[in-house]
N, C-alpha and C. Protein backbone atom coordinates (compact mmCIF):
# COMPACT_ATOMS: atom_id res chain seq x y z
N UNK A 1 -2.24 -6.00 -13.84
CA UNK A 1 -1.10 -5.94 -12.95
C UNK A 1 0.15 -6.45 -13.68
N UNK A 2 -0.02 -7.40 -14.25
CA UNK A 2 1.09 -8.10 -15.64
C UNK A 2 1.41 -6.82 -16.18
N UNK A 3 0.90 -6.38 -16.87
CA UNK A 3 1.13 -5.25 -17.93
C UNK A 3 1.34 -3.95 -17.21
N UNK A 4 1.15 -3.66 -16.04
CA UNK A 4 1.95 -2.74 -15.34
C UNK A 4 3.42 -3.05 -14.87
N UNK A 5 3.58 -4.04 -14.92
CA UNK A 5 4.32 -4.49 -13.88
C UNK A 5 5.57 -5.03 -15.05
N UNK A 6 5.07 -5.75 -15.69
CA UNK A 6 6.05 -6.27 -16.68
C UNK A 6 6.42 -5.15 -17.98
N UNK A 7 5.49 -4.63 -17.86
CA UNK A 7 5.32 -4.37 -19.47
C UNK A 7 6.15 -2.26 -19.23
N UNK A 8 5.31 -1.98 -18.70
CA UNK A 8 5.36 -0.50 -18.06
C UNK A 8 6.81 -0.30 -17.20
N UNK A 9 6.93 -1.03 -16.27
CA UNK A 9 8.22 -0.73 -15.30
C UNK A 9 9.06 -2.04 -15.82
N UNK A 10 8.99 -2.76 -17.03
CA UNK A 10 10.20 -3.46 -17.50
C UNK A 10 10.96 -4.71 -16.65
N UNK A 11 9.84 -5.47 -15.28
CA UNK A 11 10.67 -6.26 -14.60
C UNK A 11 10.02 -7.69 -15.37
N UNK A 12 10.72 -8.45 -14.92
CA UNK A 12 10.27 -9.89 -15.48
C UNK A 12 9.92 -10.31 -14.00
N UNK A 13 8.48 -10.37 -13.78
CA UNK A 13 8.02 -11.09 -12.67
C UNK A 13 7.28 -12.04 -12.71
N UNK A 14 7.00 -13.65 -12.64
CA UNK A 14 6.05 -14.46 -12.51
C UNK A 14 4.62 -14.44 -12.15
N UNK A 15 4.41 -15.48 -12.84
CA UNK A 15 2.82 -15.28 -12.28
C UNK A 15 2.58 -15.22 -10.70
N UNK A 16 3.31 -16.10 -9.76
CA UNK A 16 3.05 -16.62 -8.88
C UNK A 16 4.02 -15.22 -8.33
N UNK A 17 4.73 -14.52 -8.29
CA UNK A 17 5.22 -13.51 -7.94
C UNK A 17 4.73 -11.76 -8.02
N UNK A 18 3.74 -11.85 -9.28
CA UNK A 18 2.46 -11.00 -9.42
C UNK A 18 1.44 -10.84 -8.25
N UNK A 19 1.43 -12.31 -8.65
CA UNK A 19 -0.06 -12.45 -7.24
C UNK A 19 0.60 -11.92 -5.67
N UNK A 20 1.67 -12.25 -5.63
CA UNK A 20 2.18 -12.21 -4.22
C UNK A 20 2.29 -10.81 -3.74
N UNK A 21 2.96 -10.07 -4.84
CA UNK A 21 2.54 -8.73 -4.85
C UNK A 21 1.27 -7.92 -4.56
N UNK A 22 0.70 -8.28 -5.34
CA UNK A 22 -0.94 -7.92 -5.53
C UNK A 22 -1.61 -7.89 -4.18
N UNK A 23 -1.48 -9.10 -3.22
CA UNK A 23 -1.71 -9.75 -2.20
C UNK A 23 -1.14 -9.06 -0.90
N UNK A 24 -0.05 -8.59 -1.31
CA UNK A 24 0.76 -7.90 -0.33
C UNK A 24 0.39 -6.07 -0.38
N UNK A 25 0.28 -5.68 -1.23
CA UNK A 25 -0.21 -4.49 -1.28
C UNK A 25 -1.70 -4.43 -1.52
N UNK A 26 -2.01 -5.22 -1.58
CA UNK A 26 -3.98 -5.22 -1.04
C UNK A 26 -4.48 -4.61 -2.56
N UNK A 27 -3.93 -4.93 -3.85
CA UNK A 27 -3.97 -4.25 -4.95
C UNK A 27 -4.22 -2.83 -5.12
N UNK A 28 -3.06 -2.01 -3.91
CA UNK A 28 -3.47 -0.52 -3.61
C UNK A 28 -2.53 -0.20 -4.57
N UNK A 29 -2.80 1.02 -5.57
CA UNK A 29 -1.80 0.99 -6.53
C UNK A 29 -0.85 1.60 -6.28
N UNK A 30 -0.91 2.28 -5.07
CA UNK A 30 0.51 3.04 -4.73
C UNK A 30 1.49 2.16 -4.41
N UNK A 31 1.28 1.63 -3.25
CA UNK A 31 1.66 0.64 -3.15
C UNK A 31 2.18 -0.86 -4.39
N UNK A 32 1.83 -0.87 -5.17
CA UNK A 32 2.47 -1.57 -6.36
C UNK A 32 3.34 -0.67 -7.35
N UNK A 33 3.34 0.52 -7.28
CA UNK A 33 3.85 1.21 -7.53
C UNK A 33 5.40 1.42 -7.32
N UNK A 34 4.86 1.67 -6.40
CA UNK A 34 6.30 1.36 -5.16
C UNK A 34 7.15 0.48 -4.88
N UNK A 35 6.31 -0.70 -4.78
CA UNK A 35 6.95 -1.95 -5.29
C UNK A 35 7.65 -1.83 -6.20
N UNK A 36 6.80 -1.47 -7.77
CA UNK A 36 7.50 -2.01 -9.15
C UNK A 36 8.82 -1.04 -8.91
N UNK A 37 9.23 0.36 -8.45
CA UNK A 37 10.04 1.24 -8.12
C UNK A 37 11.26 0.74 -7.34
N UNK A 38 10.94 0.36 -6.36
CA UNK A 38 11.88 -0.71 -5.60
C UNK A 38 12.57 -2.30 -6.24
N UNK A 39 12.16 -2.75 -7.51
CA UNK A 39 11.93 -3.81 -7.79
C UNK A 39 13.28 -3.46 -9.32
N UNK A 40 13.06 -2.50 -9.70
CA UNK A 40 13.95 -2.03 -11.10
C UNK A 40 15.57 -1.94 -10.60
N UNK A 41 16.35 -2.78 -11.77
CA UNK A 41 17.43 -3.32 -11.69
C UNK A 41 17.83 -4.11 -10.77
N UNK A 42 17.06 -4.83 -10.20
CA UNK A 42 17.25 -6.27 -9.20
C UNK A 42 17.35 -7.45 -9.99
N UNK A 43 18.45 -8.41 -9.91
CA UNK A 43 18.39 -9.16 -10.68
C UNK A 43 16.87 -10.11 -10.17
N UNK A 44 16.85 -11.31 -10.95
CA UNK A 44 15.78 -12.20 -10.73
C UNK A 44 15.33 -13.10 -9.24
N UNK A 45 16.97 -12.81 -8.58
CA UNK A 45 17.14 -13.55 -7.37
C UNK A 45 16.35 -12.51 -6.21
N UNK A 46 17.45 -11.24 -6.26
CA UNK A 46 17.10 -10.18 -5.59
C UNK A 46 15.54 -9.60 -5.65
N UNK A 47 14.50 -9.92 -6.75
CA UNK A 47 13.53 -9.54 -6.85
C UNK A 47 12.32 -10.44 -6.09
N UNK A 48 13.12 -11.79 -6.27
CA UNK A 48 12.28 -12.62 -5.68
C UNK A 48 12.53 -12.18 -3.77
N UNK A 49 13.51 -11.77 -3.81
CA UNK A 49 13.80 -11.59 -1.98
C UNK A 49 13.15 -10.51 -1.51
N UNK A 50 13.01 -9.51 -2.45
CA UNK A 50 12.58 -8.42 -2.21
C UNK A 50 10.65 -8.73 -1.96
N UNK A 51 10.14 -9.17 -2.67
CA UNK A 51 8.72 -9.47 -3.22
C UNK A 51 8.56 -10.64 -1.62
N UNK A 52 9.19 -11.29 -1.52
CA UNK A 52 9.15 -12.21 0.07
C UNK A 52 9.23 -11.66 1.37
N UNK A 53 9.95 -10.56 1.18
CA UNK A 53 9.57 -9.88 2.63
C UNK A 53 8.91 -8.13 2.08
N UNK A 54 8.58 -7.82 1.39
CA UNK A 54 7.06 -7.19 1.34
C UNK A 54 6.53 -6.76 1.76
N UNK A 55 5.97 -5.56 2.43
CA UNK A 55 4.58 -5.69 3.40
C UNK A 55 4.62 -4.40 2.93
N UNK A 56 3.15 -3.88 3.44
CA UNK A 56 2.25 -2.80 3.61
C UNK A 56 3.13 -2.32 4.60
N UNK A 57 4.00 -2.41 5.69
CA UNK A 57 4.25 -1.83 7.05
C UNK A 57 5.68 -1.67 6.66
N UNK A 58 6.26 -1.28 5.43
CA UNK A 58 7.71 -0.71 5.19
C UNK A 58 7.67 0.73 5.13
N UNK A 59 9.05 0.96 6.34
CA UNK A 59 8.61 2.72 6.25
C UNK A 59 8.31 3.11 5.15
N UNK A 60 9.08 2.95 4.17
CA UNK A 60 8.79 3.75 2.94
C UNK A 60 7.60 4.04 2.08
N UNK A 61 6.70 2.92 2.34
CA UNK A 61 5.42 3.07 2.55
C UNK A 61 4.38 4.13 3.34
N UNK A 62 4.68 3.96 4.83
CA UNK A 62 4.22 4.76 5.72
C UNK A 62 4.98 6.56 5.64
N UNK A 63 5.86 6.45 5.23
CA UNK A 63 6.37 8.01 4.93
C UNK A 63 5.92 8.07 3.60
N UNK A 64 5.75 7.53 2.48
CA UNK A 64 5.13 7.72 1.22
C UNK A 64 3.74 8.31 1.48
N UNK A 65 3.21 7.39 2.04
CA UNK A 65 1.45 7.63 2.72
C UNK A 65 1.84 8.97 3.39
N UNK A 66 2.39 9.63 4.73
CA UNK A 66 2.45 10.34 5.12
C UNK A 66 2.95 11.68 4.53
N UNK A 67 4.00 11.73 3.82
CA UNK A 67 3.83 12.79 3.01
C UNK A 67 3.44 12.93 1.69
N UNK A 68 2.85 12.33 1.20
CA UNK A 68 2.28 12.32 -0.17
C UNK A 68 0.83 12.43 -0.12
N UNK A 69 0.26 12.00 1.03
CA UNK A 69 -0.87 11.67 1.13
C UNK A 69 -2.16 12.15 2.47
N UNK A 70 -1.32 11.78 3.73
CA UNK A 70 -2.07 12.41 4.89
C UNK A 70 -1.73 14.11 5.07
N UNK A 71 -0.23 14.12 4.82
CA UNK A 71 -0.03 15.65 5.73
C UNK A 71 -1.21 16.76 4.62
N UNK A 72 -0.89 16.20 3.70
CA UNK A 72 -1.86 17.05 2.22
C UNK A 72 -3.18 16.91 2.34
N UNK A 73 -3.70 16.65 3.40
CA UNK A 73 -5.30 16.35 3.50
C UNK A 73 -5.23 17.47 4.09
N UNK A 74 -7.12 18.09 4.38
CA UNK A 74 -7.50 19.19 5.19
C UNK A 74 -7.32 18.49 6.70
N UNK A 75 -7.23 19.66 7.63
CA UNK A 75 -7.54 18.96 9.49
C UNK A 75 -8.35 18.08 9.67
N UNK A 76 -9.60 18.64 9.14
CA UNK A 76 -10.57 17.20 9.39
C UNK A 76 -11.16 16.03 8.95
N UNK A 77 -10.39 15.87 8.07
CA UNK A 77 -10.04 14.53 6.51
C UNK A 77 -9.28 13.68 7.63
N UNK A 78 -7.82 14.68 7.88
CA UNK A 78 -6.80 13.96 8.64
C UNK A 78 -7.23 13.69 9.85
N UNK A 79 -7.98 14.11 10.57
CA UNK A 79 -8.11 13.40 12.07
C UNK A 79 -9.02 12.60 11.41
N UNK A 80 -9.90 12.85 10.89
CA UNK A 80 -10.58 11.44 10.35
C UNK A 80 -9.97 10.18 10.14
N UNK A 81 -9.42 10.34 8.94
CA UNK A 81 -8.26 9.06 8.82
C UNK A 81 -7.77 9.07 9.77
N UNK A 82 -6.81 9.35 11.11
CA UNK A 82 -6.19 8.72 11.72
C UNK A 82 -6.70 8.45 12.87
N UNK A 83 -8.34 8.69 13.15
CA UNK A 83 -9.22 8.07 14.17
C UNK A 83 -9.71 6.89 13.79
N UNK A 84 -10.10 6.41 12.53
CA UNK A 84 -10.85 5.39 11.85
C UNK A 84 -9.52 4.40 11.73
N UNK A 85 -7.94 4.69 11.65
CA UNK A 85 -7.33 3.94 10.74
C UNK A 85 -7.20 2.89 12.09
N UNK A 86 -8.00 2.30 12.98
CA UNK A 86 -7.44 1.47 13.44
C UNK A 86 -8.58 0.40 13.18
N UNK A 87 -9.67 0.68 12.54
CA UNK A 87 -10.49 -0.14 12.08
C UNK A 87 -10.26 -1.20 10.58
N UNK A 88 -10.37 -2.16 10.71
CA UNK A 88 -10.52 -3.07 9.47
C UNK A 88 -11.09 -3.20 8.45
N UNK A 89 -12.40 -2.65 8.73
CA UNK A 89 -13.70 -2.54 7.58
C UNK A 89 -14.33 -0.80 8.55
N UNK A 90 -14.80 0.25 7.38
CA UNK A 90 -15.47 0.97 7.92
C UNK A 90 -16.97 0.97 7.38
N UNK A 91 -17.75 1.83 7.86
CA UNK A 91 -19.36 1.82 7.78
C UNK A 91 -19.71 3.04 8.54
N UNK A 92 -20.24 3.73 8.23
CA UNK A 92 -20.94 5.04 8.74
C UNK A 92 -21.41 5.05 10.23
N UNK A 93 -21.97 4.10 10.62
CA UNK A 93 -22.36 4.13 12.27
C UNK A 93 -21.27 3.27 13.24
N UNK A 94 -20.28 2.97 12.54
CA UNK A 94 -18.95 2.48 13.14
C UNK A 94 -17.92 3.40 13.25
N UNK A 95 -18.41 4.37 12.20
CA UNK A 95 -17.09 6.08 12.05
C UNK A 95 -17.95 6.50 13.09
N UNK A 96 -19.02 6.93 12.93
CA UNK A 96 -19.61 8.01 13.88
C UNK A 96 -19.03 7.25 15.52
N UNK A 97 -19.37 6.27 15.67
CA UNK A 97 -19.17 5.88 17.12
C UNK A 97 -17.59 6.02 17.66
N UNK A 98 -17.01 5.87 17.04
CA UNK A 98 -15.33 5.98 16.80
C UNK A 98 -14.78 7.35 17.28
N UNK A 99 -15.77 8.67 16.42
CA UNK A 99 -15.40 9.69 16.30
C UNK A 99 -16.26 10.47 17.43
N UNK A 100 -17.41 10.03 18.15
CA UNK A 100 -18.01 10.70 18.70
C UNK A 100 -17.68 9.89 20.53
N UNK A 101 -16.94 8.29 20.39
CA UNK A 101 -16.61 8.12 21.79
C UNK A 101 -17.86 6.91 22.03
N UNK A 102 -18.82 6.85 21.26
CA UNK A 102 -20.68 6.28 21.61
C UNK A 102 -19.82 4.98 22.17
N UNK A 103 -20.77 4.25 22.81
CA UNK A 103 -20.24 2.65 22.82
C UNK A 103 -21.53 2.07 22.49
């Protein structure tokens, strides 16, 4: 993540500012991605502000995901994912029950 992050997209980020990242995007690489994208030509102050409010739940995220990622799935990939996505952890007899209504 150092060597993506520092080395690849050219920011000077801390250790303790790595992790926070990492942490915040669930080490999904799009998502750090995106980050490091958002993060280029911010000075050191601005990067740290940016990296503090963070989250997985920035539109640009959720429209990244959505057109890069869901609308480009087949119909039944996509209702998949967006029947399951309210679960935390999945498992095969937790999709099926989800998708079929079971209790």
């Amino acid at each position: 993540m150092t060597a993506f992050l520092n080395s690849l997209h050219h920011l000077k980020l801390d250790a303790e500012q790595i992790t926070a990242l990492e942490s915040r995007t669930e080490g999904w690489a799009a998502g750090v991605q995106l980050a490091a994208l958002s993060l280029q030509g911010h000075s050191a102050e601005r990067a740290a502000q940016s990296i503090s409010a963070f989250s997985g739940s920035h539109h640009y995220i959720v429209d990244y995901l959505f057109d890069e990622v869901l609308s480009r799935q087949p119909d039944q990939v996509r209702e998949f994912l967006l029947q399951t996505s309210i679960l935390d952890r999945m498992c095969a007899p937790l999709c099926d029950a989800i998708l079929t209504g079971e209790r």
